[in-house]
N, C-alpha and C. Protein backbone atom coordinates (compact mmCIF):
# COMPACT_ATOMS: atom_id res chain seq x y z
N UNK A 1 0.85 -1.18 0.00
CA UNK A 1 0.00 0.00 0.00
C UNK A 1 0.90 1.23 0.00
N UNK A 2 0.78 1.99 -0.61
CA UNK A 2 1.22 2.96 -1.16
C UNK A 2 1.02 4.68 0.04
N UNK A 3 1.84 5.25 0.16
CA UNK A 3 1.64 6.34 1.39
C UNK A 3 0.09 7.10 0.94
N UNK A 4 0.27 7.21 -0.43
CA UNK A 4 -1.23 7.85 -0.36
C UNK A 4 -2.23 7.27 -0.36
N UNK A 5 -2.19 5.85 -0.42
CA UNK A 5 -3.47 5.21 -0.49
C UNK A 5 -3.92 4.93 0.95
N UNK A 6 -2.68 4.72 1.88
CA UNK A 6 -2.89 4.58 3.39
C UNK A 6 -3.69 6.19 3.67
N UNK A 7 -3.16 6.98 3.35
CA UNK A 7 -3.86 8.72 3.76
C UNK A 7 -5.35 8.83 3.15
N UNK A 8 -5.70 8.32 1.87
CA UNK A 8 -6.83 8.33 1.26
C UNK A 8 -8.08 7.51 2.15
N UNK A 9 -7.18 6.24 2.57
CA UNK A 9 -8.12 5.33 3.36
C UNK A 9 -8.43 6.01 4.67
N UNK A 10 -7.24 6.28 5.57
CA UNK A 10 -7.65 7.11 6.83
C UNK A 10 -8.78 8.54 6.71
N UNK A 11 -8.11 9.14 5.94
CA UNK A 11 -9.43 10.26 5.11
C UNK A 11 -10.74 9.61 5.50
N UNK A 12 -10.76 8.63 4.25
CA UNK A 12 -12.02 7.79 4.12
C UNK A 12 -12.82 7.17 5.51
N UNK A 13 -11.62 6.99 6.60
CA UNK A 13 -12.92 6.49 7.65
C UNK A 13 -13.05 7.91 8.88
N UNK A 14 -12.37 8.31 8.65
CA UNK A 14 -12.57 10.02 9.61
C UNK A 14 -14.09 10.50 9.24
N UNK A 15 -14.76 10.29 10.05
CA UNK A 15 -15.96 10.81 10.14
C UNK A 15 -16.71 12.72 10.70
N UNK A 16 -15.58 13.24 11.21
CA UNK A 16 -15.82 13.84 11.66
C UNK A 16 -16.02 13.83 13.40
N UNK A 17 -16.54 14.84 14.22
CA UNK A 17 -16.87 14.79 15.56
C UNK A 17 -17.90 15.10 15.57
N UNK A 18 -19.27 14.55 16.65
CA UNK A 18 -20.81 14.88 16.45
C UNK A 18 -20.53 16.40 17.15
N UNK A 19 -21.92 16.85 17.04
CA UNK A 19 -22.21 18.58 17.47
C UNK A 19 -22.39 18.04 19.05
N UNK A 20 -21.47 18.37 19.61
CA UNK A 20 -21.73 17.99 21.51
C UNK A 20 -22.65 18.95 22.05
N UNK A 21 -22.52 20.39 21.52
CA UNK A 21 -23.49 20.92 22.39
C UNK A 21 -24.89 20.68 21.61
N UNK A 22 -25.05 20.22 20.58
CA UNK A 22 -27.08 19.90 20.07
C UNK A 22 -26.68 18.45 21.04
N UNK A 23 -25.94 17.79 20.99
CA UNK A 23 -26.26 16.68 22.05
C UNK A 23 -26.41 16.60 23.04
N UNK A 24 -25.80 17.51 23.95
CA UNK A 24 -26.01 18.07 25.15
C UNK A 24 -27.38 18.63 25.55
N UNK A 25 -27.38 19.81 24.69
CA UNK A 25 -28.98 20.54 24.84
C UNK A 25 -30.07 19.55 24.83
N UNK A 26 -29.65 18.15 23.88
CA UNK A 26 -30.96 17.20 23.43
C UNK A 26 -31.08 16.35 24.68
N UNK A 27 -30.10 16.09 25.58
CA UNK A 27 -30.20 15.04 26.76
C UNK A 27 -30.46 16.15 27.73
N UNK A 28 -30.42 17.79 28.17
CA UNK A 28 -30.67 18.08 29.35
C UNK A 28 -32.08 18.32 28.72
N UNK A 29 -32.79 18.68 27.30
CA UNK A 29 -34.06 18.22 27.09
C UNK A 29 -34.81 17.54 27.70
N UNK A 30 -34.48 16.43 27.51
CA UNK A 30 -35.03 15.05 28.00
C UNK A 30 -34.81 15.07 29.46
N UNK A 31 -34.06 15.07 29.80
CA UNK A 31 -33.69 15.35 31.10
C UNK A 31 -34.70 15.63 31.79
N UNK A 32 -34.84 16.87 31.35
CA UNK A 32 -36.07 17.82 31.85
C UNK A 32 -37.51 17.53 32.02
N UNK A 33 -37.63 16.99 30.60
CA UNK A 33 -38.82 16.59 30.27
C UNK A 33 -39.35 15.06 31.13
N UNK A 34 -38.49 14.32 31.60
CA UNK A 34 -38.29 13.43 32.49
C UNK A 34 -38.35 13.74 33.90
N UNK A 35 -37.88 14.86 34.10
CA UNK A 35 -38.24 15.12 35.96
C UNK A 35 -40.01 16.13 35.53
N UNK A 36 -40.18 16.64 34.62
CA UNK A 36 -41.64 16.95 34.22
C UNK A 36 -42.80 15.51 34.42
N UNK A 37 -42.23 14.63 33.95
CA UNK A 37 -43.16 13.57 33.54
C UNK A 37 -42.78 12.97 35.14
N UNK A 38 -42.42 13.19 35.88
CA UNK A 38 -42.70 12.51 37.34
C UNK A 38 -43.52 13.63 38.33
N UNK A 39 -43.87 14.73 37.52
CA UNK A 39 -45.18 14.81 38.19
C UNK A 39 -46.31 14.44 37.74
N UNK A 40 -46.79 13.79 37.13
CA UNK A 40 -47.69 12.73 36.38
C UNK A 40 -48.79 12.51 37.18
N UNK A 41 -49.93 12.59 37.09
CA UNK A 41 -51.19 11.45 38.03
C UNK A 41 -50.56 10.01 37.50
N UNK A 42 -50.56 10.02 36.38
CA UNK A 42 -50.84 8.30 36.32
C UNK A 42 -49.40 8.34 35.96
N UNK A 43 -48.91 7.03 37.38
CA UNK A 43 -47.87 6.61 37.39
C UNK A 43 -47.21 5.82 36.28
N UNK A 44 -48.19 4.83 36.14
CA UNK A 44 -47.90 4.07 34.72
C UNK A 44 -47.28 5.02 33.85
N UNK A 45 -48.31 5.43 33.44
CA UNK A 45 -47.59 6.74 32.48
C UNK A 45 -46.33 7.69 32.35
N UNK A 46 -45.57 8.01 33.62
CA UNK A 46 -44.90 8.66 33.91
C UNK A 46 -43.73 7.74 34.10
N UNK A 47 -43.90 6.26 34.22
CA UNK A 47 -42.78 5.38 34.04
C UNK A 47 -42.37 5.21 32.79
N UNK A 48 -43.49 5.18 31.70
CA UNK A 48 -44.01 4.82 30.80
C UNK A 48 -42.76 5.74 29.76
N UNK A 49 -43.25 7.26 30.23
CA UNK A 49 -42.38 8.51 29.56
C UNK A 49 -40.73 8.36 29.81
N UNK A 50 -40.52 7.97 31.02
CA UNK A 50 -39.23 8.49 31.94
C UNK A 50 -38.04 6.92 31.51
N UNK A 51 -38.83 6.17 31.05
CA UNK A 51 -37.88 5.22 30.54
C UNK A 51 -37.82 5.19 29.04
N UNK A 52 -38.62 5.65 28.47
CA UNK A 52 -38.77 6.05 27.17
C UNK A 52 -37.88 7.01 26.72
N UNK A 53 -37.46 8.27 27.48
CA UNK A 53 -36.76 9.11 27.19
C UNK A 53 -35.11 8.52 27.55
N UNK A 54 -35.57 7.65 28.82
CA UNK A 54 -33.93 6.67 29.18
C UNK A 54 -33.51 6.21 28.08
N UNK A 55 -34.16 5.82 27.11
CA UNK A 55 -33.75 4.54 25.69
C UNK A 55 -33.20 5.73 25.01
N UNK A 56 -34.11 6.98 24.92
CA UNK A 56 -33.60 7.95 23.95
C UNK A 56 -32.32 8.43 23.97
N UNK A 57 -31.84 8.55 25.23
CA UNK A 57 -30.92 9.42 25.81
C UNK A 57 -29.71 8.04 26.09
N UNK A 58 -30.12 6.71 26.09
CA UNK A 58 -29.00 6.05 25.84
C UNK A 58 -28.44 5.89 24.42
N UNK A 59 -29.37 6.18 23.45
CA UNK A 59 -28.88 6.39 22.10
C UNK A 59 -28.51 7.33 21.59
N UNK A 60 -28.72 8.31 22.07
CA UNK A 60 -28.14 9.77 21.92
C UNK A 60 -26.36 9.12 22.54
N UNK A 61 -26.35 9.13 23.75
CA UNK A 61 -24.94 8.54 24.59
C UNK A 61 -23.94 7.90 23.43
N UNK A 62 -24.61 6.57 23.13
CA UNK A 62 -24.16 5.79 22.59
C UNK A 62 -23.36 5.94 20.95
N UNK A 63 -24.49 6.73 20.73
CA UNK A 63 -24.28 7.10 18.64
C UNK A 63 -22.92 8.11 19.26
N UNK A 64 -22.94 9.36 19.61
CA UNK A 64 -22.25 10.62 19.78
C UNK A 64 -20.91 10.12 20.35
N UNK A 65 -21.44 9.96 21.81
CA UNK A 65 -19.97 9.73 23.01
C UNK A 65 -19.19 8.68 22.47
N UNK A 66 -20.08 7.66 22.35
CA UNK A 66 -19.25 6.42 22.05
C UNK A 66 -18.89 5.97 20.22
N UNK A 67 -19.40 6.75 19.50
CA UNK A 67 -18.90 6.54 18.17
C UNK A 67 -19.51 5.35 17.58
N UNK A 68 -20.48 4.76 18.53
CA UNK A 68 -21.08 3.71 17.34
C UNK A 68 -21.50 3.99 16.20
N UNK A 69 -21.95 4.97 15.87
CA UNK A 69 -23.07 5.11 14.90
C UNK A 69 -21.95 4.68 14.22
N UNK A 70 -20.75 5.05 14.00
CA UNK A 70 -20.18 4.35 12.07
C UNK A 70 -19.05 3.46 12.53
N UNK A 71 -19.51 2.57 13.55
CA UNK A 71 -18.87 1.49 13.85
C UNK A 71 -19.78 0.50 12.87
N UNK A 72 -19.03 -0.93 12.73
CA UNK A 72 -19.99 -1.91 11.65
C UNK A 72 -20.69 -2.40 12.68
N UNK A 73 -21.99 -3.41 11.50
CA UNK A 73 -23.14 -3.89 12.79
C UNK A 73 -22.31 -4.64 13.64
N UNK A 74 -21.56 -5.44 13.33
CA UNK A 74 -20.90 -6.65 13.81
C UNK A 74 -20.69 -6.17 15.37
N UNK A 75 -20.53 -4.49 15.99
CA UNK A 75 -20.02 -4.28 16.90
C UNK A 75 -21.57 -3.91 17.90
N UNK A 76 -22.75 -3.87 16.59
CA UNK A 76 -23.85 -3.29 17.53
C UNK A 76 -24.77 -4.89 17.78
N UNK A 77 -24.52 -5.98 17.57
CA UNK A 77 -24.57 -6.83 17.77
C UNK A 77 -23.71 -7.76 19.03
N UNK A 78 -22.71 -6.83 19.06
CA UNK A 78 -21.85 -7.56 20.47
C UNK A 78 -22.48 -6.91 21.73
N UNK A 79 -22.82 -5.90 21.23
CA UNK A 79 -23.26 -4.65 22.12
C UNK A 79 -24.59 -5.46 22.88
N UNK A 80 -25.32 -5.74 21.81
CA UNK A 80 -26.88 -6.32 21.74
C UNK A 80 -26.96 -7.27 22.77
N UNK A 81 -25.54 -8.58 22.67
CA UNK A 81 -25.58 -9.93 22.85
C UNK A 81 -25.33 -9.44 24.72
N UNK A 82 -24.24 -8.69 24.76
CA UNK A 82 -24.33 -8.17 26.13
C UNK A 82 -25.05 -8.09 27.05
N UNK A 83 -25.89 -6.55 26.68
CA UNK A 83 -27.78 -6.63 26.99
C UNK A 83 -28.18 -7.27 27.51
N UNK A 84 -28.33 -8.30 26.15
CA UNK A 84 -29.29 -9.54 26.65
C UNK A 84 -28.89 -10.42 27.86
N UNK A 85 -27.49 -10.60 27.57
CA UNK A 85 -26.89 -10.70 28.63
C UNK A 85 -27.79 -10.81 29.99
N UNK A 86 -27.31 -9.68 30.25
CA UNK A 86 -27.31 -8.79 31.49
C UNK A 86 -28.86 -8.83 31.72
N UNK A 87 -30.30 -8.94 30.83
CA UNK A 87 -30.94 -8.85 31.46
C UNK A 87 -31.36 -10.21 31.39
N UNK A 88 -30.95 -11.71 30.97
CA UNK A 88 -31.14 -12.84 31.17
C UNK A 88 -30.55 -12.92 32.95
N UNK A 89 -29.48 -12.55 33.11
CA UNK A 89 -28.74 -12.53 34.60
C UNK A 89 -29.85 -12.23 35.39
N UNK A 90 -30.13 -10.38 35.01
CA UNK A 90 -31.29 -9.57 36.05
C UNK A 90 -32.77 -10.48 36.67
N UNK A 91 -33.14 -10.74 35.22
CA UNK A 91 -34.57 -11.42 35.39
C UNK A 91 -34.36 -13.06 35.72
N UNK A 92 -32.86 -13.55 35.74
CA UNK A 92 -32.91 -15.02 36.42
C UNK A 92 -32.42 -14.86 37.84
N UNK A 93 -31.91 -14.22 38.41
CA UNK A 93 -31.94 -13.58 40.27
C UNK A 93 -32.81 -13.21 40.42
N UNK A 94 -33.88 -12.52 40.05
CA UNK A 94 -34.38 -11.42 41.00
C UNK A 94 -35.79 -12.25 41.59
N UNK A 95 -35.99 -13.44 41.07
CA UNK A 95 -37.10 -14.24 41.64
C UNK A 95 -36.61 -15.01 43.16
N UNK A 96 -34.96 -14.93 42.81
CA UNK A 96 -34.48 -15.45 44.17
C UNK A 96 -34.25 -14.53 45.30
N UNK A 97 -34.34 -13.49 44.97
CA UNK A 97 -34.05 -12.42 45.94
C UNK A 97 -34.96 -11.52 46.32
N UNK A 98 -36.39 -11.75 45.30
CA UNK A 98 -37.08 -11.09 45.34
C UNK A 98 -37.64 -10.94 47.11
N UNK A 99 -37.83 -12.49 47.41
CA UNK A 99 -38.20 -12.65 48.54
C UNK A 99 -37.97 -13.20 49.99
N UNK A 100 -36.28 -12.33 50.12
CA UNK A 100 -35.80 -12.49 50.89
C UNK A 100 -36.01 -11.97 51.90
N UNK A 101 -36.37 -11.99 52.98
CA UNK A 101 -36.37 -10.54 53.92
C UNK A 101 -35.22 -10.10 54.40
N UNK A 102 -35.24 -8.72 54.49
CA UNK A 102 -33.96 -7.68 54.88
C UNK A 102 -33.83 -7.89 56.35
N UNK A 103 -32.86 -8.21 56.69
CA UNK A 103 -32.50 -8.12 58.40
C UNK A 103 -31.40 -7.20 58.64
N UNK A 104 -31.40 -5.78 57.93
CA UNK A 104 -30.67 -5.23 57.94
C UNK A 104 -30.52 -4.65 59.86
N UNK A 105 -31.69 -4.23 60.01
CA UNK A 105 -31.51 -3.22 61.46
C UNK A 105 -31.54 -4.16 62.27
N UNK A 106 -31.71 -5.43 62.06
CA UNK A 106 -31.47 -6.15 63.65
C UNK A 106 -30.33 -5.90 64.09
C-alpha cells in the first residue's frame, strides 16, 4: 500500500466529531422533560415517559460519546448480545431475591 493510499483510506474512515453541544442541549431536554413527567397522576404513564426518554438518551450517549453510529453492525450486535446478557442474569436472580427478607436493622 502505497503512502497515499494509506492517507486516502484514513481520510475515508474520519468521520468527523458529532455537534456535543445539540447533544447536550438534546439530553438536558429530555432530562427535563423526564423530571416533568414525574409529576404525572398516572404513574404508569410517567414510568411509561421516563424510561422512554432513558432509551432515547442512551442512544443519543451511545451514537455521539461512544462513536457507534459508524462502527460496523458486527459491533452493535456484540453490544446487543451483552444486553441480553445482562438482562437474562437480572430477570434469572431477581425471583431469588425477590423474597428475601432484609434483616438489615437487627
Amino acid at each position: 500500500m502505497t503512502a497515499h493510499q494509506a492517507t486516502a483510506h484514513a481520510e475515508h474512515d474520519y468521520h468527523g466529531h458529532p455537534n456535543y453541544f445539540k447533544t447536550y442541549f438534546a439530553l438536558l431536554l429530555l432530562f427535563s422533560l423526564s423530571l416533568a413527567a414525574g409529576y404525572l397522576d398516572n404513574i404508569l404513564m410517567a414510568l411509561l415517559l421516563i424510561f422512554g426518554m432513558a432509551l432515547i438518551k442512551m442512544m443519543y450517549v451511545v451514537n455521539n460519546f461512544m462513536h457507534l453510529r459508524f462502527e460496523p453492525l458486527s459491533i452493535w450486535f456484540a453490544v446487543a448480545f451483552g444486553l441480553v446478557c445482562c438482562f437474562i442474569f437480572y430477570f434469572g436472580v431477581y425471583p431469588d431475591i425477590l423474597w428475601v427478607p432484609l434483616e438489615v436493622a437487627h
